[in-house]
C-alpha atoms as a PDB file:
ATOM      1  CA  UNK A   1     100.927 -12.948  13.264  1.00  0.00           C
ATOM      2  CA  UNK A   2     103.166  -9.841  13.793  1.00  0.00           C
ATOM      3  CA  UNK A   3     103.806  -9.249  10.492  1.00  0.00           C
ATOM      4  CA  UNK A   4     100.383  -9.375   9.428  1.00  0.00           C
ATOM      5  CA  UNK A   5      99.312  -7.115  12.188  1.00  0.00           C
ATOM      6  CA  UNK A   6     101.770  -4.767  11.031  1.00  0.00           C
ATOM      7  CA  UNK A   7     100.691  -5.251   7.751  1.00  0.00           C
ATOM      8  CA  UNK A   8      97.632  -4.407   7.808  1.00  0.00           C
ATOM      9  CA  UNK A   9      97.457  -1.768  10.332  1.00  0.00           C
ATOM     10  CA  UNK A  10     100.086   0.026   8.102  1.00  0.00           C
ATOM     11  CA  UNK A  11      97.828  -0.504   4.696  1.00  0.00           C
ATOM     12  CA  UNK A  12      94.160   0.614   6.108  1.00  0.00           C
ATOM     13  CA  UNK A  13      96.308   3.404   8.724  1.00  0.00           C
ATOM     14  CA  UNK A  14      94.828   2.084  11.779  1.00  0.00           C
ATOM     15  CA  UNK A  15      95.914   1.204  15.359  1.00  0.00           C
ATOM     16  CA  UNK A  16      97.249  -2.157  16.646  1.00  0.00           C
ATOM     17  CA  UNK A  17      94.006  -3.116  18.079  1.00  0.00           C
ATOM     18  CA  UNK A  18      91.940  -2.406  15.522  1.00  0.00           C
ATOM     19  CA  UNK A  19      94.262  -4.543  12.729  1.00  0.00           C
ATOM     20  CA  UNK A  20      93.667  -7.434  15.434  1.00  0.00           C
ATOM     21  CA  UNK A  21      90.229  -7.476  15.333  1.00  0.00           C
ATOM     22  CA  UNK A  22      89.867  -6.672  11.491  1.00  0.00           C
ATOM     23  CA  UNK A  23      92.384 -10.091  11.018  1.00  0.00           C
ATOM     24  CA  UNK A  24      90.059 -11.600  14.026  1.00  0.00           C
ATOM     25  CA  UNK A  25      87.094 -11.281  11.866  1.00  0.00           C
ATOM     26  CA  UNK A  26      88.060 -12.314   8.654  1.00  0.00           C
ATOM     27  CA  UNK A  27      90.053 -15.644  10.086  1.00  0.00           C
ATOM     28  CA  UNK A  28      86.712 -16.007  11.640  1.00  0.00           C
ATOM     29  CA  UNK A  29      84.575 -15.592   8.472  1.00  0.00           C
ATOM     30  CA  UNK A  30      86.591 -18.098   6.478  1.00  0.00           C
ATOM     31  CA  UNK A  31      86.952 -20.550   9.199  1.00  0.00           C
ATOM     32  CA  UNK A  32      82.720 -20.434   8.960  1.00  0.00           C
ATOM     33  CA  UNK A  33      83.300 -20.478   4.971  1.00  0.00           C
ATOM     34  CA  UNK A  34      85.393 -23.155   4.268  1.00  0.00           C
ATOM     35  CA  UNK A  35      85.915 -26.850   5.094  1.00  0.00           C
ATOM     36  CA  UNK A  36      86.275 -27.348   9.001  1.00  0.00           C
ATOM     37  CA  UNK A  37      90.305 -28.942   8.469  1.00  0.00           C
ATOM     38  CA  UNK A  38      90.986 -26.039   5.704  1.00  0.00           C
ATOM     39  CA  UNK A  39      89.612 -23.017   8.473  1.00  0.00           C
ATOM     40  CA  UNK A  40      91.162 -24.509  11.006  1.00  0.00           C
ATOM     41  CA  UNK A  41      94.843 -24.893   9.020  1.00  0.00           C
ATOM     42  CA  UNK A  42      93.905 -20.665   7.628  1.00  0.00           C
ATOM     43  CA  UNK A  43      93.729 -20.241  11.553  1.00  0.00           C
ATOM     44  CA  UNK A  44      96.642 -21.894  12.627  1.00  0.00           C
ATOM     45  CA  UNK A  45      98.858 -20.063  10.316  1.00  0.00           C
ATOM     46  CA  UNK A  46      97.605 -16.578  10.926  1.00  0.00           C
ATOM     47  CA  UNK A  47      98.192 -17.340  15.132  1.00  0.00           C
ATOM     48  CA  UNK A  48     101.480 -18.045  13.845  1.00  0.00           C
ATOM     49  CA  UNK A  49     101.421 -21.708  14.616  1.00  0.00           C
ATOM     50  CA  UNK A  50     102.330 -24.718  12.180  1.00  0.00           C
ATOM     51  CA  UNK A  51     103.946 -22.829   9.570  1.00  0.00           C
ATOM     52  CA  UNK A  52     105.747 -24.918   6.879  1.00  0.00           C
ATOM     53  CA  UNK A  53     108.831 -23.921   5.474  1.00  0.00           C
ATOM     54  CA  UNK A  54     110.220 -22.595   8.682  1.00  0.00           C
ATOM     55  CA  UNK A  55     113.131 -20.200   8.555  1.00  0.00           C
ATOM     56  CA  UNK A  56     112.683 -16.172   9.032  1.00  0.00           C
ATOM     57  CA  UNK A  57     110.436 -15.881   6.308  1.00  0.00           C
ATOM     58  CA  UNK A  58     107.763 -17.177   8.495  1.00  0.00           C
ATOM     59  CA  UNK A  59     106.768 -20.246   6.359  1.00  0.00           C
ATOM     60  CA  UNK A  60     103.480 -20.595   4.672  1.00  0.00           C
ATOM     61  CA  UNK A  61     102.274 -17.257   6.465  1.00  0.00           C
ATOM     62  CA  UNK A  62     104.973 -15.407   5.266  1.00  0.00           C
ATOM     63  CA  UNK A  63     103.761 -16.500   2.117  1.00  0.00           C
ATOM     64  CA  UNK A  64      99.933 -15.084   3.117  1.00  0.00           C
ATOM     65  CA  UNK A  65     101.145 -11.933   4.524  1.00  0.00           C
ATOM     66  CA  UNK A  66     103.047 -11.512   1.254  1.00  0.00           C
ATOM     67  CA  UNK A  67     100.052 -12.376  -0.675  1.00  0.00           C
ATOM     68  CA  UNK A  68      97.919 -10.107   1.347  1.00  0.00           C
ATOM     69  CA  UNK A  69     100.078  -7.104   0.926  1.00  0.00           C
ATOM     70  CA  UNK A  70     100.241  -8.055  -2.981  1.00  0.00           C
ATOM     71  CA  UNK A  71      96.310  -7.435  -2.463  1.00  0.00           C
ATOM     72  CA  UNK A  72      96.333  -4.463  -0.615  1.00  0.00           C
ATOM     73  CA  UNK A  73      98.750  -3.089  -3.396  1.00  0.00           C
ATOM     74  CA  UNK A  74     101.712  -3.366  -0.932  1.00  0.00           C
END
């Protein structure tokens, strides 16, 4: 979750805690949004946990954050 923290308190220029609790809400919306397995995988790979792949690139969330940042025009 580190790099997603970091992304996104870099993009919208605000502190570490309040990049956790923007990411804390919207993991929270779309575990409310989607199917309970599919919210509760989203969840588990923005806490960092379960990632497939492995290696440094941080698995499947490296592959959100990257995605994310892609989004945020990063």
């Amino acid at each position: 979750m580190d790099k997603l923290l970091e992304l996104v308190q870099e993009k919208a220029g605000i502190s570490a805690d309040q990049a956790q609790k923007a990411i804390e809400a919207v993991v929270g919306f779309m575990k409310d949004k989607l199917p309970g397995p599919i919210g509760d995988q989203v969840a588990k790979f923005v806490d960092g946990g379960d990632d497939e792949g492995g290696g440094d690139d941080g698995g499947m969330l490296g592959g959100i954050t990257d995605k994310l940042g892609g989004m945020l025009g990063g």
